[in-house]
Protein backbone atom coordinates (compact mmCIF):
# COMPACT_ATOMS: atom_id res chain seq x y z
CA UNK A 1 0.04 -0.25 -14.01
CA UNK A 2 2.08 -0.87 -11.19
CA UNK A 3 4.71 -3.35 -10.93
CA UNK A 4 3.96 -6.20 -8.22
CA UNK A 5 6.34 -4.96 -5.88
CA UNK A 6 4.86 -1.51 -5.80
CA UNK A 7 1.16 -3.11 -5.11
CA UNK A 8 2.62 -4.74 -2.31
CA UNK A 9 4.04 -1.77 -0.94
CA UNK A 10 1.11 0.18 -1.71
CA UNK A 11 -1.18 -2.72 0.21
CA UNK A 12 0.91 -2.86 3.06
CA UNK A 13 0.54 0.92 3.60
CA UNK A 14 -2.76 1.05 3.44
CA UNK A 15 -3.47 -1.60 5.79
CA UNK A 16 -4.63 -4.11 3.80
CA UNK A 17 -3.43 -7.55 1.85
CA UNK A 18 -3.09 -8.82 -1.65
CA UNK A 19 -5.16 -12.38 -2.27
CA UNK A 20 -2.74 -15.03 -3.83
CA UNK A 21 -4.78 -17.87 -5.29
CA UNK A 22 -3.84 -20.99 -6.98
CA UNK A 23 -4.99 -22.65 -10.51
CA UNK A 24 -5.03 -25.56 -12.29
CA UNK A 25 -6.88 -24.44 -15.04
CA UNK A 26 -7.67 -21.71 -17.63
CA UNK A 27 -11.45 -21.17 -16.57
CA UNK A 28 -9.86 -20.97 -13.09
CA UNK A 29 -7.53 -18.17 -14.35
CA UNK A 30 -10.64 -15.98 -15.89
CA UNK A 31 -12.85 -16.76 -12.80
CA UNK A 32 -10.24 -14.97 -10.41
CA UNK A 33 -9.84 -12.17 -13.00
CA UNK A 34 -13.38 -11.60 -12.61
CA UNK A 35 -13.29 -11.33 -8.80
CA UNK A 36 -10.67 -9.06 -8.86
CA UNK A 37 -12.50 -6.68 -11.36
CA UNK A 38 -15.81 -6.67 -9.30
CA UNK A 39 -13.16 -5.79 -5.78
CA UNK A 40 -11.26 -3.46 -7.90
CA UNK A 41 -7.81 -5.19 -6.44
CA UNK A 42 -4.92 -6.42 -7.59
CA UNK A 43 -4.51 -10.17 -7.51
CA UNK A 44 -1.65 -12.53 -7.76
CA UNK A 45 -2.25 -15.85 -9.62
CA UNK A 46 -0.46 -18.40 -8.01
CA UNK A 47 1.13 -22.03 -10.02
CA UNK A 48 2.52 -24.59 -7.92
CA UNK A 49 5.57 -27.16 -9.56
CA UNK A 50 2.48 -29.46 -10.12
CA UNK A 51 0.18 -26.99 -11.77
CA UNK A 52 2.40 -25.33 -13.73
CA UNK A 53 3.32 -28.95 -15.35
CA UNK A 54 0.19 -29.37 -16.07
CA UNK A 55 -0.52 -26.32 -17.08
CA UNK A 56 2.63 -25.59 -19.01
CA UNK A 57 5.09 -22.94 -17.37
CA UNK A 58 5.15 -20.44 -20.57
CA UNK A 59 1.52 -21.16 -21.70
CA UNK A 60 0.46 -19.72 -18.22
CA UNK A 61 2.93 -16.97 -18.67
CA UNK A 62 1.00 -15.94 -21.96
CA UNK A 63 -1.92 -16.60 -20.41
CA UNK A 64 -1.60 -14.24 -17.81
CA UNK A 65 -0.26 -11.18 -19.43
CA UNK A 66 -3.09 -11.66 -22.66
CA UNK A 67 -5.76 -11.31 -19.61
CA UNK A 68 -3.91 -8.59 -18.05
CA UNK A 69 -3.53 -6.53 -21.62
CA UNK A 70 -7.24 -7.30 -22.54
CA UNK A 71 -8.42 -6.31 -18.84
CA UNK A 72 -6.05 -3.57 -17.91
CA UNK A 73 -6.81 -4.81 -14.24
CA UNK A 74 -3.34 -5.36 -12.20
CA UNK A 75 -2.76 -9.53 -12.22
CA UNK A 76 0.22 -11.18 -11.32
CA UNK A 77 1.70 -14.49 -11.86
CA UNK A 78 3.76 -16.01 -9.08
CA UNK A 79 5.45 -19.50 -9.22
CA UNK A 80 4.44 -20.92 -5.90
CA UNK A 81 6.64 -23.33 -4.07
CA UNK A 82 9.76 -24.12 -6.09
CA UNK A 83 12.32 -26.81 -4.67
CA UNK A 84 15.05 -25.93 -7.07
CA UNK A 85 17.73 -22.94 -8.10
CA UNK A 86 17.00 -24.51 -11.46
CA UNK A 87 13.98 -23.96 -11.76
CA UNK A 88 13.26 -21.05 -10.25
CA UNK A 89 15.51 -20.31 -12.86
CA UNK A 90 12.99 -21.72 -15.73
CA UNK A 91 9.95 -19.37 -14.25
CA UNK A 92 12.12 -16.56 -14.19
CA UNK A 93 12.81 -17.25 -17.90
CA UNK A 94 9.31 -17.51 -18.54
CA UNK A 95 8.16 -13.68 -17.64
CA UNK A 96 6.44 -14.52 -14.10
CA UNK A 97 6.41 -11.66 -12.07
CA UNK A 98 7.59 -13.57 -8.81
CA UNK A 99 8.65 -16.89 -7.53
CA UNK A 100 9.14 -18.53 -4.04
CA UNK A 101 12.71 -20.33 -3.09
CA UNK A 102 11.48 -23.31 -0.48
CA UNK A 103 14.06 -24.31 1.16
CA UNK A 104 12.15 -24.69 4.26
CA UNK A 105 13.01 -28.78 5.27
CA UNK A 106 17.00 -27.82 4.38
CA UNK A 107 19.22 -26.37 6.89
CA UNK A 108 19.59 -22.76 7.37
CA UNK A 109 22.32 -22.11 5.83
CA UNK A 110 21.80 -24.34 2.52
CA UNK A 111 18.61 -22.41 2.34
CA UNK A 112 20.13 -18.66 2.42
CA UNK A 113 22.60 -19.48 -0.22
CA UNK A 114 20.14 -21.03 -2.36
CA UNK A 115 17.75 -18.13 -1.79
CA UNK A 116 21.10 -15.46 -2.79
CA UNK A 117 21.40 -17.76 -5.43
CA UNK A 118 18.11 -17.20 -6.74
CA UNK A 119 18.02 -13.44 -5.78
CA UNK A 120 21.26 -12.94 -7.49
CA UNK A 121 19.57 -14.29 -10.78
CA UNK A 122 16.61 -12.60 -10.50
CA UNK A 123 18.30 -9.24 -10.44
CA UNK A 124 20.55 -10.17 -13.53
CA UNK A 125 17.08 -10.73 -15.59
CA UNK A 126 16.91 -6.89 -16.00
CA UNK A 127 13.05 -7.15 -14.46
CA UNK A 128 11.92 -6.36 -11.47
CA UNK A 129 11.05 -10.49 -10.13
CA UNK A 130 10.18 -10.46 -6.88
CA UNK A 131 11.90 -13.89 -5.06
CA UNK A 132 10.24 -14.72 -1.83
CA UNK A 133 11.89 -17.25 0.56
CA UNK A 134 10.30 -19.56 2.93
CA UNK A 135 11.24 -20.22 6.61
CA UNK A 136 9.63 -22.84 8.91
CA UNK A 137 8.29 -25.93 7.59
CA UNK A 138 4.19 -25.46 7.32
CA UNK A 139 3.66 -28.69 4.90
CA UNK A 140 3.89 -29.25 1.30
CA UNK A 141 0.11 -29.89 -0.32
CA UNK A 142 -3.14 -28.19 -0.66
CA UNK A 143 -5.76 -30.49 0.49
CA UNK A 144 -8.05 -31.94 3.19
CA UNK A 145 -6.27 -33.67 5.89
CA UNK A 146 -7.16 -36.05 8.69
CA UNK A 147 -4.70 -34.14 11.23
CA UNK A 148 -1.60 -31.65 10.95
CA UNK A 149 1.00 -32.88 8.39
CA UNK A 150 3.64 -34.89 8.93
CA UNK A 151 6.57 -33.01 10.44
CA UNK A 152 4.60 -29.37 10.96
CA UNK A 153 5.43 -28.24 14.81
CA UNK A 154 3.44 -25.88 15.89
CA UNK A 155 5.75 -24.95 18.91
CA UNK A 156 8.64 -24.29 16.65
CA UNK A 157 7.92 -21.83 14.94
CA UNK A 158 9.74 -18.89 12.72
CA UNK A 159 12.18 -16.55 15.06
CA UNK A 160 13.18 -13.36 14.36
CA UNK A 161 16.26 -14.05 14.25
CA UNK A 162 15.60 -16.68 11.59
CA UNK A 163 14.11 -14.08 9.74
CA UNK A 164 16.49 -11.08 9.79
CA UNK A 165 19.85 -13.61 9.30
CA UNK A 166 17.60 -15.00 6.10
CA UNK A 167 16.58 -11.30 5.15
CA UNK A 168 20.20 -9.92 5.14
CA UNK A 169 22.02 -12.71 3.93
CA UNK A 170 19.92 -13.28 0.85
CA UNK A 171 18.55 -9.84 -0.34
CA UNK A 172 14.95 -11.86 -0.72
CA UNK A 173 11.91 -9.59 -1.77
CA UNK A 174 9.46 -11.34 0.48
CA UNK A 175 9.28 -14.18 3.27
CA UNK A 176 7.00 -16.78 4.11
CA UNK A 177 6.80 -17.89 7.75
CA UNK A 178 6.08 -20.65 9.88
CA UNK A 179 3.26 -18.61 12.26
CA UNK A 180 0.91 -21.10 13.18
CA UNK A 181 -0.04 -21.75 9.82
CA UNK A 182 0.02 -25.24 8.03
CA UNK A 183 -0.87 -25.96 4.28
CA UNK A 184 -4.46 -27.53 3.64
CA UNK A 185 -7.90 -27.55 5.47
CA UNK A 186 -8.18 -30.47 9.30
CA UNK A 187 -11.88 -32.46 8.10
CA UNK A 188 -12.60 -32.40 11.36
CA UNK A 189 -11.48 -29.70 13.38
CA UNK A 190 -10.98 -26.14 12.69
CA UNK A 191 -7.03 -24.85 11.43
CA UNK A 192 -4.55 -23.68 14.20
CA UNK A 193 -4.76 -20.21 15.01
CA UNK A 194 -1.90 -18.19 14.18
CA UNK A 195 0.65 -16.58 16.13
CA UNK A 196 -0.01 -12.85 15.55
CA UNK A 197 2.11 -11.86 17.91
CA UNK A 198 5.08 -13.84 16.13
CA UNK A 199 4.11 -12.62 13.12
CA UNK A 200 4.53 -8.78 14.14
CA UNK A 201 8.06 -9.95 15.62
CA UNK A 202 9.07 -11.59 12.47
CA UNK A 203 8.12 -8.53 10.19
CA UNK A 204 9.60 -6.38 12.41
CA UNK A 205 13.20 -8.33 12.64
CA UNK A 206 12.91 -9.18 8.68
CA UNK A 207 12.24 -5.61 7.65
CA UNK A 208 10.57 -6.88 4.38
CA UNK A 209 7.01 -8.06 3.37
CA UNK A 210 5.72 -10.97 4.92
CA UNK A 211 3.41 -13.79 3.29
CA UNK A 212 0.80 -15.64 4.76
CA UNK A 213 0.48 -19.80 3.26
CA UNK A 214 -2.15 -21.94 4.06
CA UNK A 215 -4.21 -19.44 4.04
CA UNK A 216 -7.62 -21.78 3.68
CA UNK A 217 -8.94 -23.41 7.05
CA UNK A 218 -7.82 -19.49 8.64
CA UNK A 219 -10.71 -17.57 10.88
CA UNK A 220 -11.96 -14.53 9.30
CA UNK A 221 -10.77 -12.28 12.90
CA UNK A 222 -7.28 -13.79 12.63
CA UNK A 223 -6.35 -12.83 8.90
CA UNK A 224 -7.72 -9.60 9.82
CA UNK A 225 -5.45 -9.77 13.15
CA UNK A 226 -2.80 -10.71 10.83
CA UNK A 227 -2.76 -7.98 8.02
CA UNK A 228 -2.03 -5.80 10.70
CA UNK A 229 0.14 -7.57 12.39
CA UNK A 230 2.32 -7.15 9.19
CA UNK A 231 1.07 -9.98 6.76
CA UNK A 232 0.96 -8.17 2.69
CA UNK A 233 0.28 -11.69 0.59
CA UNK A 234 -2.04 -14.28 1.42
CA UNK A 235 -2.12 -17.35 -0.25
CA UNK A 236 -5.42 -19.50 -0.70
CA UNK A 237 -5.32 -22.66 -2.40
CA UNK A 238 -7.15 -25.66 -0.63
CA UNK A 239 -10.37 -23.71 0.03
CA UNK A 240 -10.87 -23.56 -4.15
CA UNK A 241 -9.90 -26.67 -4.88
CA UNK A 242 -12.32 -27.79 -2.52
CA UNK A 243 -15.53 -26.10 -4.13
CA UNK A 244 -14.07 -26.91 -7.34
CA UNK A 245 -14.80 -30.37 -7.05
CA UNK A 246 -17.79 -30.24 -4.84
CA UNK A 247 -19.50 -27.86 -7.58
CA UNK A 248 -18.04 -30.30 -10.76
CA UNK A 249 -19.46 -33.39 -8.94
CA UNK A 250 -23.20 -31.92 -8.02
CA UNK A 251 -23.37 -30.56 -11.69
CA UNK A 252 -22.55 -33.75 -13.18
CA UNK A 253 -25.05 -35.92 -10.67
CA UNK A 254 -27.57 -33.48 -11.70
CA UNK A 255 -26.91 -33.76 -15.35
CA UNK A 256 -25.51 -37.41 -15.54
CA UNK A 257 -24.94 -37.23 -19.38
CA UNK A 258 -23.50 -34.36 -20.16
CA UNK A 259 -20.44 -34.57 -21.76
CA UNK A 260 -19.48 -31.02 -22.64
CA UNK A 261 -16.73 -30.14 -20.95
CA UNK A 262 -17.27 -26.17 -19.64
CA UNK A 263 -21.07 -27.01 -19.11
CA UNK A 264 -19.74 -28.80 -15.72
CA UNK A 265 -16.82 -26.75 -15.72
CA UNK A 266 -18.47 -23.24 -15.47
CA UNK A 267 -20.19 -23.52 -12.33
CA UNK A 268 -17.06 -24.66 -10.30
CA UNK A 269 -15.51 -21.40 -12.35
CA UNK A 270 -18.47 -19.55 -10.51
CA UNK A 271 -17.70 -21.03 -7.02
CA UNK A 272 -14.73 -20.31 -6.94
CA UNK A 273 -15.46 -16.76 -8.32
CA UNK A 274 -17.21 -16.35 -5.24
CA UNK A 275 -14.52 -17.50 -2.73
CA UNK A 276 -11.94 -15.57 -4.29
CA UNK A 277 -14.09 -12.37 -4.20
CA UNK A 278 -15.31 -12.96 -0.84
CA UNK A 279 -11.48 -13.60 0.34
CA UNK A 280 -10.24 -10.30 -1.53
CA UNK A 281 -12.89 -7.84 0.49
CA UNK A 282 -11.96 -9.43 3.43
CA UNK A 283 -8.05 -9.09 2.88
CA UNK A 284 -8.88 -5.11 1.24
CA UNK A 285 -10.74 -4.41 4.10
CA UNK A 286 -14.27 -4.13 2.06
């Protein structure tokens, strides 16, 4: 099987992008699995700080490689935005295959050495952890919002210059860009489009792989504008939490005393089954 970093070299060179998608919990985790089989794609399993507490951070660990064992299909687990060396730290401790430094509302240069410090640690593990840093401040939760977060500029976004200085000073796997993109879905209005062209400059000056957030709330023709453009990762979140709860709340209206748990629980699995797969053919270009 290949290692993450090889499936996102092998994506990128074929055009195409892997689909990062969040969980909360365990009948989320087989419902993506199930996706990917059907697409025949890899698939990175994402945990933010939030989810993985509630989760646990080595119980999804286990999780994740007992479904990849039993399946033989390539899944990944990636610690999604992480505020702290320390514990980017604990998830690297814990056997996830990647993990993502934000430093994105600190200063430039308090975020490159606390991305070196976090790529320094991840190369003493003796695996191959992928860290991925974040540039340009795109918001900080997956949800529906009334207008664009608090303290998201859409004219400021991620230079290339940003990106290369960030790139070369910290020896990061990955980066994450402010392109346009915010975290969460606008109720009323459709999401910004990106900035493709910013997006091919920032690849281009970075020289590494470039991830997509806030992914849900995007237009079909710009994520495919943007895998060429030079996006490898895209990260979807909102979108299944969304259907998640719409699908849990219909179930239970319709069945009003039901009380077992993954009676209402397996249709939202099966919604958001059906987003995920829908996302992955559109990312792999099927």
């Amino acid at each position: 099987m290949l290692s993450l970093r090889e499936a996102i070299q092998k994506a990128e060179k074929e055009g195409r992008a892997i689909g990062h998608f969040n969980i909360t919990t365990i009948d989320m985790v087989h419902a993506i699995v199930r996706a990917a089989q059907k697409v025949g794609d890899p698939v990175i399993i994402g945990v933010s700080e939030g989810e993985r507490d509630f989760f646990g951070v080595r119980q999804i660990a286990a999780v994740v490689e007992s479904v990849r064992e039993e399946t033989k299909h390539p899944v990944y687990l990636n610690a999604d935005h992480t505020y702290s060396v320390e514990r980017v730290k604990e998830v690297i401790d814990a056997g996830f295959d990647a993990v993502i430094y934000d430093g994105a509302k600190l200063s430039l240069d308090e975020n490159i050495a606390n991305g070196k410090a976090c790529v320094d640690y991840a190369r003493a593990s003796g695996r191959d952890v992928l860290i991925e840093g974040e540039l340009g401040y795109i918001g900080s939760s997956s949800k529906m919002l009334d207008e664009i977060p608090e303290g998201v500029s859409l004219e400021h976004l991620t230079t290339p210059e940003q990106a290369a200085r960030y790139a070369k000073e910290t020896g990061a796997d990955l980066l994450s860009a402010a392109v346009g993109n915010i975290h969460g879905m606008l109720k009323h209005a459709k999401n910004p489009n990106l900035n493709i062209e910013r997006i091919k400059e920032v690849r281009e000056a970075a020289g590494i792989p470039l991830v997509l957030h806030g992914g849900s709330g995007v237009s079909d023709e710009d994520f495919i504008a943007a895998i060429k453009a030079g996006i490898s990762t895209v990260h979807v979140s909102t979108e299944l939490r969304r259907a998640y709860r719409k699908e849990i709340q219909e179930t239970l209206v319709e069945n009003p005393e039901e009380v077992a748990p993954y009676r209402y629980l397996r249709p939202a699995g099966e919604a958001v089954e059906r987003i995920v797969e829908e996302r992955m053919r559109l990312f792999g270009g099927k």
